[in-house]
Structure formats: C-alpha cells, structure tokens
N, C-alpha and C. Protein backbone atom coordinates (compact mmCIF):
# COMPACT_ATOMS: atom_id res chain seq x y z
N UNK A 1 -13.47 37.01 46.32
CA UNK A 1 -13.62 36.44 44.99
C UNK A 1 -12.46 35.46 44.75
N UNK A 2 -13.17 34.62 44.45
CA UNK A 2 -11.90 33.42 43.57
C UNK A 2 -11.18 33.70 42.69
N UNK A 3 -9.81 33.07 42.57
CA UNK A 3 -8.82 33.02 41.27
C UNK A 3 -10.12 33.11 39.79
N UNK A 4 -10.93 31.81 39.70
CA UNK A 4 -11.54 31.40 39.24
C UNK A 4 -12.52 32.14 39.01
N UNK A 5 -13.05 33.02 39.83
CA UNK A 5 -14.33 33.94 39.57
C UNK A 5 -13.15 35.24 38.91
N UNK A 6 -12.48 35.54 39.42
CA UNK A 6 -11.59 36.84 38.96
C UNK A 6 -11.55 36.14 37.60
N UNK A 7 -10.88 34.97 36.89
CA UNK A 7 -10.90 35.18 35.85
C UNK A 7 -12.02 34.94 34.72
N UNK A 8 -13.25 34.53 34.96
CA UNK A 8 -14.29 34.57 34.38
C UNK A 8 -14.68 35.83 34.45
N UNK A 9 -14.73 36.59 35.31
CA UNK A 9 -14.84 38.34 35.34
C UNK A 9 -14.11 39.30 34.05
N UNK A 10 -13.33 38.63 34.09
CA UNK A 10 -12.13 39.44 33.56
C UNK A 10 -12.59 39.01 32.17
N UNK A 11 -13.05 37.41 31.82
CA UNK A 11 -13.77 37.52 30.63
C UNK A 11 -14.53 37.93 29.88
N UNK A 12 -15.38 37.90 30.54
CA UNK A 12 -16.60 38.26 30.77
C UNK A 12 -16.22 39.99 30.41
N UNK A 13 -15.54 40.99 30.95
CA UNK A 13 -15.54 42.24 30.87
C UNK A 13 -14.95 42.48 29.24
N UNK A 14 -14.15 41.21 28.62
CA UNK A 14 -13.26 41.28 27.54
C UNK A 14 -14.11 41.48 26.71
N UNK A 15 -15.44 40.31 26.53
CA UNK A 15 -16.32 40.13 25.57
C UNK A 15 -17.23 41.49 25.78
N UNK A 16 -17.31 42.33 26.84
CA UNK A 16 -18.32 43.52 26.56
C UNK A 16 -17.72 44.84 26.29
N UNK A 17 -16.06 44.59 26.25
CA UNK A 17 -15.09 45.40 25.36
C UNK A 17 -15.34 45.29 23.86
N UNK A 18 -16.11 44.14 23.84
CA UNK A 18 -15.64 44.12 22.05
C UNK A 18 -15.06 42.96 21.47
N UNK A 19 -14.47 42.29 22.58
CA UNK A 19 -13.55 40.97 22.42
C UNK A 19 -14.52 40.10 21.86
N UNK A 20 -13.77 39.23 20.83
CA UNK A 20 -14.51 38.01 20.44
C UNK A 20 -13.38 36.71 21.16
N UNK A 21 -14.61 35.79 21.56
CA UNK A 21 -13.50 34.47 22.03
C UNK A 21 -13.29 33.78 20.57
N UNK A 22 -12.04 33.05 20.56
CA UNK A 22 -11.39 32.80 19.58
C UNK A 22 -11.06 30.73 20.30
N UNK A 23 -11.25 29.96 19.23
CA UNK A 23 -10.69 29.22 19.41
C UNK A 23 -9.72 28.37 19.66
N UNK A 24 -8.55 29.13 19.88
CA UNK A 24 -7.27 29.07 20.62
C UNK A 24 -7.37 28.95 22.04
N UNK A 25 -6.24 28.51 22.33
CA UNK A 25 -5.87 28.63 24.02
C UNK A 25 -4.48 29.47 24.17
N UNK A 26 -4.44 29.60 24.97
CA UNK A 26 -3.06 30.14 26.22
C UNK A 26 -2.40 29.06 25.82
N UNK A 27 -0.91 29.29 25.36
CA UNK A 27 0.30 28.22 25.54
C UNK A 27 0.72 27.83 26.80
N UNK A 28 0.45 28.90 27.86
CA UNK A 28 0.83 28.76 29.23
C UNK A 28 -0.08 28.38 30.06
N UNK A 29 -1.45 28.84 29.77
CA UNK A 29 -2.47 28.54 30.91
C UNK A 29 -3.51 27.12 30.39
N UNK A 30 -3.70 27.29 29.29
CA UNK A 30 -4.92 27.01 28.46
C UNK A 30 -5.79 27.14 28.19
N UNK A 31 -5.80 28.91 28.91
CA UNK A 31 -7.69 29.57 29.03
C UNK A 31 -7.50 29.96 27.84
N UNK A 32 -8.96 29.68 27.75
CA UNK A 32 -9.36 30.47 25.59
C UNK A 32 -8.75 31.82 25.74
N UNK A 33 -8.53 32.29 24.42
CA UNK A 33 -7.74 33.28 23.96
C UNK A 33 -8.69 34.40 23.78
N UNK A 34 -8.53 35.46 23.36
CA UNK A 34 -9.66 36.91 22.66
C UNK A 34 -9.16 37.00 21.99
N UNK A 35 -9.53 37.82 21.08
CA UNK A 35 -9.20 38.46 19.82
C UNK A 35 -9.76 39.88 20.29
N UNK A 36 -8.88 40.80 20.58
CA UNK A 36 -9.19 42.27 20.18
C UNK A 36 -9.69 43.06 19.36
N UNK A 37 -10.42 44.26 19.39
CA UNK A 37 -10.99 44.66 18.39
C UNK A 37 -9.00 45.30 17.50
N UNK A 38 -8.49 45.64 18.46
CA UNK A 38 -7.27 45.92 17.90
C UNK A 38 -6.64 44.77 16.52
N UNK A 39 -6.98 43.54 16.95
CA UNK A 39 -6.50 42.32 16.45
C UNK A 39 -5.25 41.29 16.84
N UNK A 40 -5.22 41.98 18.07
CA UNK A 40 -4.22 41.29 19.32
C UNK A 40 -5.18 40.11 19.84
N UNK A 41 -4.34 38.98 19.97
CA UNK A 41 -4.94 38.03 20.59
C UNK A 41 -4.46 38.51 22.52
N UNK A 42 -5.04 37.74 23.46
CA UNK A 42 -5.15 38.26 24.56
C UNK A 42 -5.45 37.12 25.30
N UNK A 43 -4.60 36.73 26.47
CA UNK A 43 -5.35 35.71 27.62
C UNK A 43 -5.33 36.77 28.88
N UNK A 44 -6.79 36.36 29.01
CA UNK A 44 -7.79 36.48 30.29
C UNK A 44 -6.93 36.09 31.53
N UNK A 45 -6.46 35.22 31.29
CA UNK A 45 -6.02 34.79 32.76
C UNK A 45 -4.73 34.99 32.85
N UNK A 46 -3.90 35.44 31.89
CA UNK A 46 -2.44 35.57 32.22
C UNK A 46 -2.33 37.04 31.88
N UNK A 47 -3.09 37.92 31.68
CA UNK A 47 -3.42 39.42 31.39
C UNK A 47 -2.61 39.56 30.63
N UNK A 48 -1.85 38.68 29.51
CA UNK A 48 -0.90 38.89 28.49
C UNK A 48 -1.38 38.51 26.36
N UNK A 49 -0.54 39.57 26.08
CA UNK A 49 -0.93 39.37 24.43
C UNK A 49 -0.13 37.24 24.65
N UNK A 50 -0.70 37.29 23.59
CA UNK A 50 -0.09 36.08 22.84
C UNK A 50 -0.09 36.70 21.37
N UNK A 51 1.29 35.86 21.31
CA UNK A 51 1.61 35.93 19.28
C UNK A 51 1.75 34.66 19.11
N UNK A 52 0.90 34.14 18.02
CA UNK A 52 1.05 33.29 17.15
C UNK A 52 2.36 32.86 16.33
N UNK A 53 3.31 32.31 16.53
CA UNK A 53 4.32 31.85 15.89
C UNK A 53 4.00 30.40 14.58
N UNK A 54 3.64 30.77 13.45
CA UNK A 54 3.53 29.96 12.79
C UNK A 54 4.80 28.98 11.93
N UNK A 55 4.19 27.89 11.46
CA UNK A 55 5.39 26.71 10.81
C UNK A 55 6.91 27.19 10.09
N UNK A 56 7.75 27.23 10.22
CA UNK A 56 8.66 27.76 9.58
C UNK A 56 8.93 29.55 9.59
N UNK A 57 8.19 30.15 10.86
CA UNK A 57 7.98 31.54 10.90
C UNK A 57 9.04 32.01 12.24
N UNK A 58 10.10 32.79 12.41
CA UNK A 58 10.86 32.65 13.58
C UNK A 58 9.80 33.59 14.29
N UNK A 59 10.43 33.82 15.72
CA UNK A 59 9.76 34.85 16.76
C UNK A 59 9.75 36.06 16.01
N UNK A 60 10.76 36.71 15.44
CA UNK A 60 10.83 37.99 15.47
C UNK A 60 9.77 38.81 14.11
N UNK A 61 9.90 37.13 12.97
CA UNK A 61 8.97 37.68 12.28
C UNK A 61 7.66 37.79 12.54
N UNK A 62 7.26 37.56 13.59
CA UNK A 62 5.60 36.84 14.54
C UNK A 62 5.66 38.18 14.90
N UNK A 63 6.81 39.12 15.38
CA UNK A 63 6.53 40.38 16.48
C UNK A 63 6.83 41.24 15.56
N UNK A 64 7.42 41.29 14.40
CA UNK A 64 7.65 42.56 13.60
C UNK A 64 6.41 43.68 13.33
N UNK A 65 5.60 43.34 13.08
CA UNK A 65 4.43 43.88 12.74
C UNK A 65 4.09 44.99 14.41
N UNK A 66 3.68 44.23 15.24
CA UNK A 66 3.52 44.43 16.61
C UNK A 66 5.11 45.64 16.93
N UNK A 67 5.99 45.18 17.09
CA UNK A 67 7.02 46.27 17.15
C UNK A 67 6.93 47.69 15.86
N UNK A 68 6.61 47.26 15.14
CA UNK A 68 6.83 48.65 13.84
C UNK A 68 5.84 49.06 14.30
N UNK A 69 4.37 48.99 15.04
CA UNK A 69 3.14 49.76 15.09
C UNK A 69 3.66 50.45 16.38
N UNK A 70 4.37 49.95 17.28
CA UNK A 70 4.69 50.27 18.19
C UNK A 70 5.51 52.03 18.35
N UNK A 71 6.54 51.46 17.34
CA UNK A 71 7.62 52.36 16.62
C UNK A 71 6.78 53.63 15.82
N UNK A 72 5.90 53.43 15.67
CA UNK A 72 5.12 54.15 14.39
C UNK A 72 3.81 55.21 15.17
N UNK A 73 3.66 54.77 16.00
CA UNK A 73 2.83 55.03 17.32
C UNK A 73 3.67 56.50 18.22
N UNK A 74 5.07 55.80 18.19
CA UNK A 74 5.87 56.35 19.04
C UNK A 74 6.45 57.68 17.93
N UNK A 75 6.35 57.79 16.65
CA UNK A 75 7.17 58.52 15.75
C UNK A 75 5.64 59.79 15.93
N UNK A 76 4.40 59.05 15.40
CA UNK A 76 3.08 60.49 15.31
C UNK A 76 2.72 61.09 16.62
N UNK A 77 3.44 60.19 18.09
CA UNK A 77 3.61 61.34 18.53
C UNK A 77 4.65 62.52 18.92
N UNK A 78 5.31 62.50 18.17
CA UNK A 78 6.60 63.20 18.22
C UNK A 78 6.22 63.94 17.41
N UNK A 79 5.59 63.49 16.10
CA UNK A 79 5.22 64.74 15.69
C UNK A 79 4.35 65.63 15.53
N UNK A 80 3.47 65.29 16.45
CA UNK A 80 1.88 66.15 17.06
C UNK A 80 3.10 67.29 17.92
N UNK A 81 4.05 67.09 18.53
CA UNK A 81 4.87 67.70 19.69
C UNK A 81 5.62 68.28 18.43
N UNK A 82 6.27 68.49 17.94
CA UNK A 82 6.74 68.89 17.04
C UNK A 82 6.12 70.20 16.47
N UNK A 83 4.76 69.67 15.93
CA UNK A 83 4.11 70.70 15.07
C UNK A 83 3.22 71.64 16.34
N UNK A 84 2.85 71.07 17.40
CA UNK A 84 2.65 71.98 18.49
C UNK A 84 3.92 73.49 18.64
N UNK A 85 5.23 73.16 18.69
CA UNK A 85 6.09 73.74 18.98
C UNK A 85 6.22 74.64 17.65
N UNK A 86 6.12 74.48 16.56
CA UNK A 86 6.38 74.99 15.15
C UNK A 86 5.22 75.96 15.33
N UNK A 87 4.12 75.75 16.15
CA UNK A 87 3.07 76.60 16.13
C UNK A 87 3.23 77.81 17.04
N UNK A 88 4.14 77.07 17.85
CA UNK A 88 4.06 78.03 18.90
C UNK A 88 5.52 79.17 19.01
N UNK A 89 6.25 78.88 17.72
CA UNK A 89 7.37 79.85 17.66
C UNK A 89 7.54 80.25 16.96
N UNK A 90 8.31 81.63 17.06
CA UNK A 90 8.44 83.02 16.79
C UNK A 90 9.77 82.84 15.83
N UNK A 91 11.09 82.48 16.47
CA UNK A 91 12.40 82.72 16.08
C UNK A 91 12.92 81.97 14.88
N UNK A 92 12.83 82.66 13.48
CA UNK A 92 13.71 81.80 12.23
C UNK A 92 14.26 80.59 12.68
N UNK A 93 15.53 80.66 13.72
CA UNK A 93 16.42 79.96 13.79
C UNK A 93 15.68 78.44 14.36
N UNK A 94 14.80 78.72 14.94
CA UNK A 94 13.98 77.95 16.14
C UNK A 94 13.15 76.93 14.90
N UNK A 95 12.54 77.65 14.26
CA UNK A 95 11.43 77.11 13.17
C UNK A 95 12.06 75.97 12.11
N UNK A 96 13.77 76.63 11.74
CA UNK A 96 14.18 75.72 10.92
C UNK A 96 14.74 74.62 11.50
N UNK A 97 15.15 74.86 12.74
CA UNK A 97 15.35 73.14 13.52
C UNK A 97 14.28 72.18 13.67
N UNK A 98 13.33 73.14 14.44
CA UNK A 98 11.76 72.48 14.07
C UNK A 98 11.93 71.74 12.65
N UNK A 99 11.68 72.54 12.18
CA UNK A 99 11.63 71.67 10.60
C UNK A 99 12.19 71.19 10.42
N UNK A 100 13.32 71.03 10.12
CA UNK A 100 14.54 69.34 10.08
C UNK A 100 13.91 68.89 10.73
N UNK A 101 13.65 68.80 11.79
CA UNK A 101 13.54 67.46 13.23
C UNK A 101 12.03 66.88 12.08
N UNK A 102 11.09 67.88 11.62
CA UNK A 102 9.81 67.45 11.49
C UNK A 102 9.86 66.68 10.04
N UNK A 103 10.62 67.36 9.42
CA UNK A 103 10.89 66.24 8.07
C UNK A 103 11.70 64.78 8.34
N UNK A 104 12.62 65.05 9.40
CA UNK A 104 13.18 63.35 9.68
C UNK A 104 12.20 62.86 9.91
N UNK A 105 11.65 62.91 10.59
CA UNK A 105 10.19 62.33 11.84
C UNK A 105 9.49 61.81 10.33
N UNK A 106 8.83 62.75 9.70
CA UNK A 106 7.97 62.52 8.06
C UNK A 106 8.44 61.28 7.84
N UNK A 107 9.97 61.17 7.34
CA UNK A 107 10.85 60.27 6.63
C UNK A 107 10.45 58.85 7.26
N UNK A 108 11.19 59.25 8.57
CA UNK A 108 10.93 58.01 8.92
C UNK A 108 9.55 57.06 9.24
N UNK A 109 8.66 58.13 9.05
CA UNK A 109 7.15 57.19 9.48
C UNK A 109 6.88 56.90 7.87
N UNK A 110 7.32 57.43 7.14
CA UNK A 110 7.44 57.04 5.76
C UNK A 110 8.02 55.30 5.56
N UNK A 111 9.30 55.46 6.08
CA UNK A 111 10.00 54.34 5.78
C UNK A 111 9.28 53.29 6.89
N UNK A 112 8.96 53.39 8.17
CA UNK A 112 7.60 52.39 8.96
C UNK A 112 6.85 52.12 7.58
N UNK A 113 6.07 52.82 7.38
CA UNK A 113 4.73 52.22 6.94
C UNK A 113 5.27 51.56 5.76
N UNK A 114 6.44 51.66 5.08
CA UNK A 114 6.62 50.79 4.06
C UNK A 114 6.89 49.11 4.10
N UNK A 115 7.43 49.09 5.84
CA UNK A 115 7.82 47.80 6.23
C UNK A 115 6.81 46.97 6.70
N UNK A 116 5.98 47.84 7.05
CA UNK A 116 4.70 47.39 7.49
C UNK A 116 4.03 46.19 6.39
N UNK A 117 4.49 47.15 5.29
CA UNK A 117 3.77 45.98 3.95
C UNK A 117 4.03 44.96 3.57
C-alpha cells in the first residue's frame, strides 16, 4: 500500500468513526482536517490533533481547555481508586486518610471545572 492509499484509508476509517471532514487543512501537511466526535480537530496524515490558535489568542490559551480536561480526566480517576479502596477497608485510621485524600481530589475537580468556564 501507498503513502497515499495509507492515508486515504486512514480517512476514510475517520469518517466511519464518526469524524466529520471539516474545511480546514493541516498547517504542516495540508490534508483536510476532522473534527471528532470528541471535538478535537485531527489530521489524517500526520496522525496528530491540531489546535486552532486564533487572532490575538496566545498558544497556551488555544491548549488550556485541552490540558484542564486532561487534568480533570486524570483527577476522576483517582477517585474511582480512591473510593474503590474506602470500600474495601476495615481500619478507622485507614478510612480517614482515605477521606482527606478523597475530599482534596473533590476540591480540586471542583476548582477544574470552574476554569473550564
């Protein structure tokens, strides 16, 4: 298979994921872009997200969003593991560390989703 057939494949598999093609291109390649059902844009041929950096918008505010889901992702599962362990123990002493750890964890996916907004 070709470069060329690999990446029409690879399209081709995007759009029966769910992907819609989007009228954008690749900054790097110039193959049309996807749009995820996630809402990540996506090139086909460079198997990489693209972020949109808009007029007067720096990088980091383009990735903030993308990093806090990331962060926020990374906090519910800590505390699925958390409340697994709270389930699974016996000892006072054990339960109330659990619990601190599980109220920071709370807090902080608290304070995520506020930045999110």
């Amino acid at each position: 298979m070709t470069a060329k057939q690999k990446d029409l494949q690879n399209m081709a598999d995007l759009l029966r994921q769910g992907a819609t093609l989007t009228e954008l291109s690749c900054p790097a390649c110039a193959s049309p872009l996807f749009k995820m059902r996630s809402g990540e844009l996506w090139c086909a041929k460079c198997q990489k997200r693209v972020i949109i950096v808009r007029e007067g918008e720096t990088p980091e505010d383009a990735t903030r969003s993308i990093m806090l889901s990331g962060v926020e992702s990374t906090v519910l599962t800590k505390i699925r593991e958390v409340q697994t362990k709270i389930n699974e123990e016996k000892d006072p002493a054990q339960l109330e560390k659990l619990s601190t750890t599980l109220a920071s964890l709370l807090e902080n996916l608290e304070k995520i989703r506020k930045m999110k907004q």
